[in-house]
C-alpha atoms as a PDB file:
ATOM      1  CA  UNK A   1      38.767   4.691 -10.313  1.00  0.00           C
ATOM      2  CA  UNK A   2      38.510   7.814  -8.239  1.00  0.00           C
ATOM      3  CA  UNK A   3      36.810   9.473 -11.355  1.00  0.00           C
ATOM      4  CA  UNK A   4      33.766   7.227 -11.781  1.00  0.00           C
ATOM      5  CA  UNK A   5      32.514   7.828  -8.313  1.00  0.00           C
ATOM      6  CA  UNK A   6      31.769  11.486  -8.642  1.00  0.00           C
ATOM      7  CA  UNK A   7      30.649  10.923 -11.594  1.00  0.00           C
ATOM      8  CA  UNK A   8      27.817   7.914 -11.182  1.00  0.00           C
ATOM      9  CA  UNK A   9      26.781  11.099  -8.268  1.00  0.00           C
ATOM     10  CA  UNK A  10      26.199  13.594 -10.688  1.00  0.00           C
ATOM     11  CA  UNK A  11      24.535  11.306 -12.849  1.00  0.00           C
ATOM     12  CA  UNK A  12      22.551   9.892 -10.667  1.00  0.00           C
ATOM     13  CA  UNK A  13      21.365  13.674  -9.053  1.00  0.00           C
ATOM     14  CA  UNK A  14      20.710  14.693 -12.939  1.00  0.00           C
ATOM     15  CA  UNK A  15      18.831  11.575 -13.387  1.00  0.00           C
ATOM     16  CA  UNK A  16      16.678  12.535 -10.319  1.00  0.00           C
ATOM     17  CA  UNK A  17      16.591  16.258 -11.168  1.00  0.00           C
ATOM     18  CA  UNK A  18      15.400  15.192 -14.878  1.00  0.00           C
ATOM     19  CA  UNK A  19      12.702  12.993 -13.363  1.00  0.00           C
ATOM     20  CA  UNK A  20      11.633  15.803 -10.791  1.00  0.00           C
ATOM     21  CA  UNK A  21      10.914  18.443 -13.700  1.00  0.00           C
ATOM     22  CA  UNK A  22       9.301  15.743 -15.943  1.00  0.00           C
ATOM     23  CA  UNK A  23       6.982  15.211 -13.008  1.00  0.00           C
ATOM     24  CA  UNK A  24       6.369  19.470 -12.408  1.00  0.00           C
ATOM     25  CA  UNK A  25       5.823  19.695 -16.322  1.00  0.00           C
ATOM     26  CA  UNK A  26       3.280  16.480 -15.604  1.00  0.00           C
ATOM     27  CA  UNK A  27       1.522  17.858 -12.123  1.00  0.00           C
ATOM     28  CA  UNK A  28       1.090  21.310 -13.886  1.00  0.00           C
ATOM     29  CA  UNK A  29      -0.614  19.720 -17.017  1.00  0.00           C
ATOM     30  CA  UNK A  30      -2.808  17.841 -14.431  1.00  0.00           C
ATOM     31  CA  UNK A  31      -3.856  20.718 -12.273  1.00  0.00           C
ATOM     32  CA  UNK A  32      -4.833  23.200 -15.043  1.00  0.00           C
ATOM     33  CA  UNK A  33      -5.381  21.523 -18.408  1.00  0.00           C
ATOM     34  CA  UNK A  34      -6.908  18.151 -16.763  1.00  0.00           C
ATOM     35  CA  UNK A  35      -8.993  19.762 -13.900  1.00  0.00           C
ATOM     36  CA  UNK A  36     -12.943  19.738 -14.790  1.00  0.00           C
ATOM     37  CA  UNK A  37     -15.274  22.104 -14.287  1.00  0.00           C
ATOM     38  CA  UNK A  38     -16.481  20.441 -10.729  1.00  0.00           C
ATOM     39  CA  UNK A  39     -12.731  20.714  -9.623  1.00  0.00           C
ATOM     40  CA  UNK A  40     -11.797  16.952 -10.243  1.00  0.00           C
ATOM     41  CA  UNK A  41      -8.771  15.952 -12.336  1.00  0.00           C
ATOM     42  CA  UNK A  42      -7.364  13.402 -13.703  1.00  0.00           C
ATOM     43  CA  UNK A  43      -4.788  11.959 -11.145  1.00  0.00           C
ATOM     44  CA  UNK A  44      -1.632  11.052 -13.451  1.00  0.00           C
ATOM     45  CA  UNK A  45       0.774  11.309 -11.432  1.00  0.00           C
ATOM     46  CA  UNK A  46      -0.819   8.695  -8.954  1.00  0.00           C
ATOM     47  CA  UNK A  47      -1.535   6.546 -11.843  1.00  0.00           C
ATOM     48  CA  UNK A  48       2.185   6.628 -12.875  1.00  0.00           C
ATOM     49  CA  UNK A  49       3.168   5.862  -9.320  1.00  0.00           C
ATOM     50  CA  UNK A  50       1.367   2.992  -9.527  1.00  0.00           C
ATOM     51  CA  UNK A  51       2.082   2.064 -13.021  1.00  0.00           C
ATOM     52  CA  UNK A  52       5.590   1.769 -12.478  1.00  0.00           C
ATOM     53  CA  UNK A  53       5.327   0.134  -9.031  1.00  0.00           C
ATOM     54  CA  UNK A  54       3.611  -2.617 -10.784  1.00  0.00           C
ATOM     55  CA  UNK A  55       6.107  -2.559 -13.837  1.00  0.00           C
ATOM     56  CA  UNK A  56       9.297  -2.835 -11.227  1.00  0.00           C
ATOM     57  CA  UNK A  57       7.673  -5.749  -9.869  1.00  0.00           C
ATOM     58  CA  UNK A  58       7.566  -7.697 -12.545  1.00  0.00           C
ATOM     59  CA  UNK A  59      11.775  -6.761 -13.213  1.00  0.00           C
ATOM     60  CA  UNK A  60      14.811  -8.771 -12.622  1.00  0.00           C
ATOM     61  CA  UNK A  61      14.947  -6.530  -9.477  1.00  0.00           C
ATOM     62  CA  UNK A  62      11.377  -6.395  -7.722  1.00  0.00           C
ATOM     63  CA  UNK A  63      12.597  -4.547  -4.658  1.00  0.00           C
ATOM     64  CA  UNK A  64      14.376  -1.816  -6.717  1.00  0.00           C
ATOM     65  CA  UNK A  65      11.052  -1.217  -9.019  1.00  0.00           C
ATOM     66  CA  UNK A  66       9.354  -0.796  -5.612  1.00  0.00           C
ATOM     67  CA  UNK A  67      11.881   2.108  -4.736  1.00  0.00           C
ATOM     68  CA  UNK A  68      11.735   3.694  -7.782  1.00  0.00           C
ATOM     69  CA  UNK A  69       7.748   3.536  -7.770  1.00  0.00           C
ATOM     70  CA  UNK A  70       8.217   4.923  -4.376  1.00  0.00           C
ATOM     71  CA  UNK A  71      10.429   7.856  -5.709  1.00  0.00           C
ATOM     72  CA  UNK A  72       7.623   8.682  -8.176  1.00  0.00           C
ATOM     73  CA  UNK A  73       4.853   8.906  -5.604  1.00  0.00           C
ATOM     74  CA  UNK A  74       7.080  11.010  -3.045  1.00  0.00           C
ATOM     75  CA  UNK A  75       8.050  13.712  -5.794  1.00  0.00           C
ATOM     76  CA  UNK A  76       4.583  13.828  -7.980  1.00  0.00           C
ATOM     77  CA  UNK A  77       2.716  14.270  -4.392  1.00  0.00           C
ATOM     78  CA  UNK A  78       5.665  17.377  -3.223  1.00  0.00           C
ATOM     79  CA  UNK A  79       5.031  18.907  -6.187  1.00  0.00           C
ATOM     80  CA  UNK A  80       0.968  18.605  -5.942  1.00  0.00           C
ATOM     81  CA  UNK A  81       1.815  19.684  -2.606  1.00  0.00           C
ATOM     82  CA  UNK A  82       3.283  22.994  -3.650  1.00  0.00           C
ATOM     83  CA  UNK A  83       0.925  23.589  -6.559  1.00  0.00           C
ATOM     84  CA  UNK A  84      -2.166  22.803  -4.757  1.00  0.00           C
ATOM     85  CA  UNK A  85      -3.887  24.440  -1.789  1.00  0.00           C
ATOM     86  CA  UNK A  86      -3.204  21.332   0.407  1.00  0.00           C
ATOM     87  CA  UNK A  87      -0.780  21.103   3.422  1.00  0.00           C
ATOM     88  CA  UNK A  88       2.546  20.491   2.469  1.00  0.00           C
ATOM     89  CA  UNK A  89       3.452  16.524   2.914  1.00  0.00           C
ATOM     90  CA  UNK A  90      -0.628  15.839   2.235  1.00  0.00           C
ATOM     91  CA  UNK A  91      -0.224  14.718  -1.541  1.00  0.00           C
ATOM     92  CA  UNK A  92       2.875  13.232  -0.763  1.00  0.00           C
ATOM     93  CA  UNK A  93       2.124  10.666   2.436  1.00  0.00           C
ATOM     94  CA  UNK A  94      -1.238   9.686   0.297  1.00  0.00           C
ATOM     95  CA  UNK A  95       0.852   8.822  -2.742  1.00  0.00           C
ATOM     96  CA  UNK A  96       2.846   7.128  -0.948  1.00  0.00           C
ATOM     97  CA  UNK A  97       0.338   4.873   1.238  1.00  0.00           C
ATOM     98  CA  UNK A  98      -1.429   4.150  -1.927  1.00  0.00           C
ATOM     99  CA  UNK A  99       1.930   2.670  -3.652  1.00  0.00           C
ATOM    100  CA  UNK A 100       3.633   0.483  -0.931  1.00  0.00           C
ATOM    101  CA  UNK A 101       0.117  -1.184  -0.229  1.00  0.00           C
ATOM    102  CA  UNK A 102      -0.993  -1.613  -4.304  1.00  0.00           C
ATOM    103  CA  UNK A 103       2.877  -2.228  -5.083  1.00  0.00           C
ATOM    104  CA  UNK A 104       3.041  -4.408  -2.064  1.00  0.00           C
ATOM    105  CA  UNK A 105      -0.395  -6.249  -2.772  1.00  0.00           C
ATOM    106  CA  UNK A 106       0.342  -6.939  -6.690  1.00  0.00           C
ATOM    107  CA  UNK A 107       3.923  -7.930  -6.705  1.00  0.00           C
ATOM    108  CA  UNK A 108       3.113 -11.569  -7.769  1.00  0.00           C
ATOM    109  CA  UNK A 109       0.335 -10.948 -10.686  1.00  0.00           C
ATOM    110  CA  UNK A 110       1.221 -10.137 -14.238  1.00  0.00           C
ATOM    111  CA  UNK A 111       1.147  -6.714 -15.657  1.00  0.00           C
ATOM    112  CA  UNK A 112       0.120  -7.987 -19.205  1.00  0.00           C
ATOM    113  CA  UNK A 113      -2.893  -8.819 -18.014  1.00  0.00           C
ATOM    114  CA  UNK A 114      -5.546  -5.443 -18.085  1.00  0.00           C
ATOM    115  CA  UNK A 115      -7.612  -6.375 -15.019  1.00  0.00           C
ATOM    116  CA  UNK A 116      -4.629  -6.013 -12.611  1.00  0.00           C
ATOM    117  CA  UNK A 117      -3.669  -2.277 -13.584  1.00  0.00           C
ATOM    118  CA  UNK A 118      -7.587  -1.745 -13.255  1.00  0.00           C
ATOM    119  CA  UNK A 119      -7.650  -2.786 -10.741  1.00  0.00           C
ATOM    120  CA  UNK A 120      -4.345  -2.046  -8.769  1.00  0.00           C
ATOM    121  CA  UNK A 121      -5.329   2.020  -9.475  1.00  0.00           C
ATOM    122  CA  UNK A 122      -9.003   2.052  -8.208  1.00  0.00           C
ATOM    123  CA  UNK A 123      -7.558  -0.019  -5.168  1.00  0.00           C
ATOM    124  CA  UNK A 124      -4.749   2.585  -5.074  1.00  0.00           C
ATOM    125  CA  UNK A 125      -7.111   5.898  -5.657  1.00  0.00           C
ATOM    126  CA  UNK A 126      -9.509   4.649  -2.879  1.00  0.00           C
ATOM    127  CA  UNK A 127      -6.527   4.577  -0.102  1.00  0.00           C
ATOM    128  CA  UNK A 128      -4.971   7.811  -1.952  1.00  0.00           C
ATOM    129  CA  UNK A 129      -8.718   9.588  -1.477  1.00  0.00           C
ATOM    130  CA  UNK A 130      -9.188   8.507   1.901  1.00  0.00           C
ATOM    131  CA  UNK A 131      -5.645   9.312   3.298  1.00  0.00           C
ATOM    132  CA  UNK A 132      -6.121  12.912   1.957  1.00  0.00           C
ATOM    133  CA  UNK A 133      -9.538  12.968   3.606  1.00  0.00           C
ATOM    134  CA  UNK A 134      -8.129  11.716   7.127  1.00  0.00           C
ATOM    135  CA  UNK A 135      -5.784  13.918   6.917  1.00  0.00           C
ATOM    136  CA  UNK A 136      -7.228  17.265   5.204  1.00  0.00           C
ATOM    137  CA  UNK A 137     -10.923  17.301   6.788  1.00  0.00           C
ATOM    138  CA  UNK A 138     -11.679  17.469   9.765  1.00  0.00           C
ATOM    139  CA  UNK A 139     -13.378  13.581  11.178  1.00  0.00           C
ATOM    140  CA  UNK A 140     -16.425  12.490   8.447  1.00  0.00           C
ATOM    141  CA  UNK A 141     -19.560  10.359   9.814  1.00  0.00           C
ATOM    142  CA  UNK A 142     -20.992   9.677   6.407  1.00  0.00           C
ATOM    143  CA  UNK A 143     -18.032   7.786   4.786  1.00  0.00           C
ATOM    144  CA  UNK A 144     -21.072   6.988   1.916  1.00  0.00           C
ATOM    145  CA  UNK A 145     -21.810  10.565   0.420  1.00  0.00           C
ATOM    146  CA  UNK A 146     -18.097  11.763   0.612  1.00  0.00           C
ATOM    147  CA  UNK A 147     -17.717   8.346  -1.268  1.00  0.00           C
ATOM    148  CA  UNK A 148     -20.195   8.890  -3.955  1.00  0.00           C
ATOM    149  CA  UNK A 149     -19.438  12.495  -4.292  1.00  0.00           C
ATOM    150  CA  UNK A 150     -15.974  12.823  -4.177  1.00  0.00           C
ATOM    151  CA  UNK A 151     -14.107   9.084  -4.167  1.00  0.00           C
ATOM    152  CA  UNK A 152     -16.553   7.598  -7.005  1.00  0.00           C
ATOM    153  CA  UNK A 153     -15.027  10.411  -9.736  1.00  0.00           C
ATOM    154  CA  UNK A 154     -11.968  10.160  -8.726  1.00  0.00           C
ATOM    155  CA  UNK A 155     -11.715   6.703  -9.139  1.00  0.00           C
ATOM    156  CA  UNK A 156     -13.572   6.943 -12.551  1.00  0.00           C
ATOM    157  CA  UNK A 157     -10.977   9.703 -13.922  1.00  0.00           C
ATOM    158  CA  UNK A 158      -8.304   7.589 -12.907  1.00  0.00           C
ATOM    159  CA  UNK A 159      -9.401   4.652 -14.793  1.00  0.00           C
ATOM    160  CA  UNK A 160      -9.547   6.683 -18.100  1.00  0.00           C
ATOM    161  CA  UNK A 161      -5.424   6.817 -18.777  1.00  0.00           C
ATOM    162  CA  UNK A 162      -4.442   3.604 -16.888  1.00  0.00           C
ATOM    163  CA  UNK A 163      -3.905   1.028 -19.666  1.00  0.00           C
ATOM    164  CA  UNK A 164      -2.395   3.801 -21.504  1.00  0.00           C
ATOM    165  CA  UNK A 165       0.170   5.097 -18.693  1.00  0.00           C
ATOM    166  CA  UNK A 166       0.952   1.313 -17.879  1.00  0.00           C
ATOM    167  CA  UNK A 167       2.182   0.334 -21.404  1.00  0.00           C
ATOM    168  CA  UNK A 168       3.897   4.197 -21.950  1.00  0.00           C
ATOM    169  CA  UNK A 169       5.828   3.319 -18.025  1.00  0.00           C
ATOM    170  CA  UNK A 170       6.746  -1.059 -19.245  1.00  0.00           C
ATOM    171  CA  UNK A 171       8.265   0.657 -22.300  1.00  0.00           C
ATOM    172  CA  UNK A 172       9.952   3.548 -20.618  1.00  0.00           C
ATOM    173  CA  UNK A 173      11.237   0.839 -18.055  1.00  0.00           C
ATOM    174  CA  UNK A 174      12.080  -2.211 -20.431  1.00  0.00           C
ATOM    175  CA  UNK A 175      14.296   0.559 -22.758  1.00  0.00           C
ATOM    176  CA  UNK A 176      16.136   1.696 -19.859  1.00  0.00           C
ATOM    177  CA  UNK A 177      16.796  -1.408 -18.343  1.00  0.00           C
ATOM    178  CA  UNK A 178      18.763  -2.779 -21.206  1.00  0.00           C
ATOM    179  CA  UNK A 179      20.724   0.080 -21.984  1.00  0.00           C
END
């Protein structure tokens, strides 16, 4: 008995550890191979946030999938934090935000269904957008051009991988749930 307790800590730290490099190796495919020539990229890392919050929900144990989403959005954002050009924390409280509100706001509709991860990630990359712009730029008046020129493409590459990311994350989850 005094053994497994040490050891459920190390596994759970390499557990984390393995999930913080698998996000790096994910963060630097998005900022160099997915970034387009007008600086957007495809945000992956905030569509797996919000993938698996909506995957957890729909668990034997809502409020842990919540945490775990949570986890996600708190390391992918540090680690766009340190990559990117951003204050430190920037990435990371936007992530965040954008998952307890979507996780929070779709925790009684069903994931099968392709509407709700639709529309769970444009919901959730229009709070992510504007958190970064509250807190990055200095106060906007014209909420409709930084809309159209920088939310609307955003919200458009995000879209692209979500059905894909959502069924990759309810595999991922269901296979480690059961083992």
């Amino acid at each position: 008995m005094g053994n497994s307790q040490p050891r459920r800590l190390e596994e759970r730290l390499a557990r984390e550890l393995g999930l913080l490099l698998i996000l790096l190796v994910i963060a630097l495919i998005q900022v160099t191979l997915l970034t387009g020539p007008a600086g957007f990229s495809v945000p992956v890392l905030l569509v797996l946030a919000i993938a698996r919050a909506l995957v957890g929900s729909s668990t034997a144990e809502p409020v842990r999938g919540l945490i775990r989403s949570l986890w996600w959005a708190f390391y992918g954002g540090l680690v766009l934090d340190v990559l990117g050009s951003l204050p430190i924390g920037s990435h990371a409280i936007a992530q965040l935000l954008a998952v307890v509100v979507v996780g929070l706001a779709t925790r009684r509709f069903a994931v099968e269904r392709p509407i709700v991860p639709l529309l769970a990630v444009a919901f959730g990359t229009l709070i992510y957008e504007a958190v970064l712009c509250l807190i990055v730029l200095p106060p906007i008046s014209d909420w409709q051009t930084y809309g159209l020129i920088v939310m609307l493409p955003s919200l458009l590459l995000a879209l692209i991988p979500t059905l894909p990311v959502v069924a990759i994350v309810h595999r991922l989850v269901r296979n480690t749930e059961y083992h």
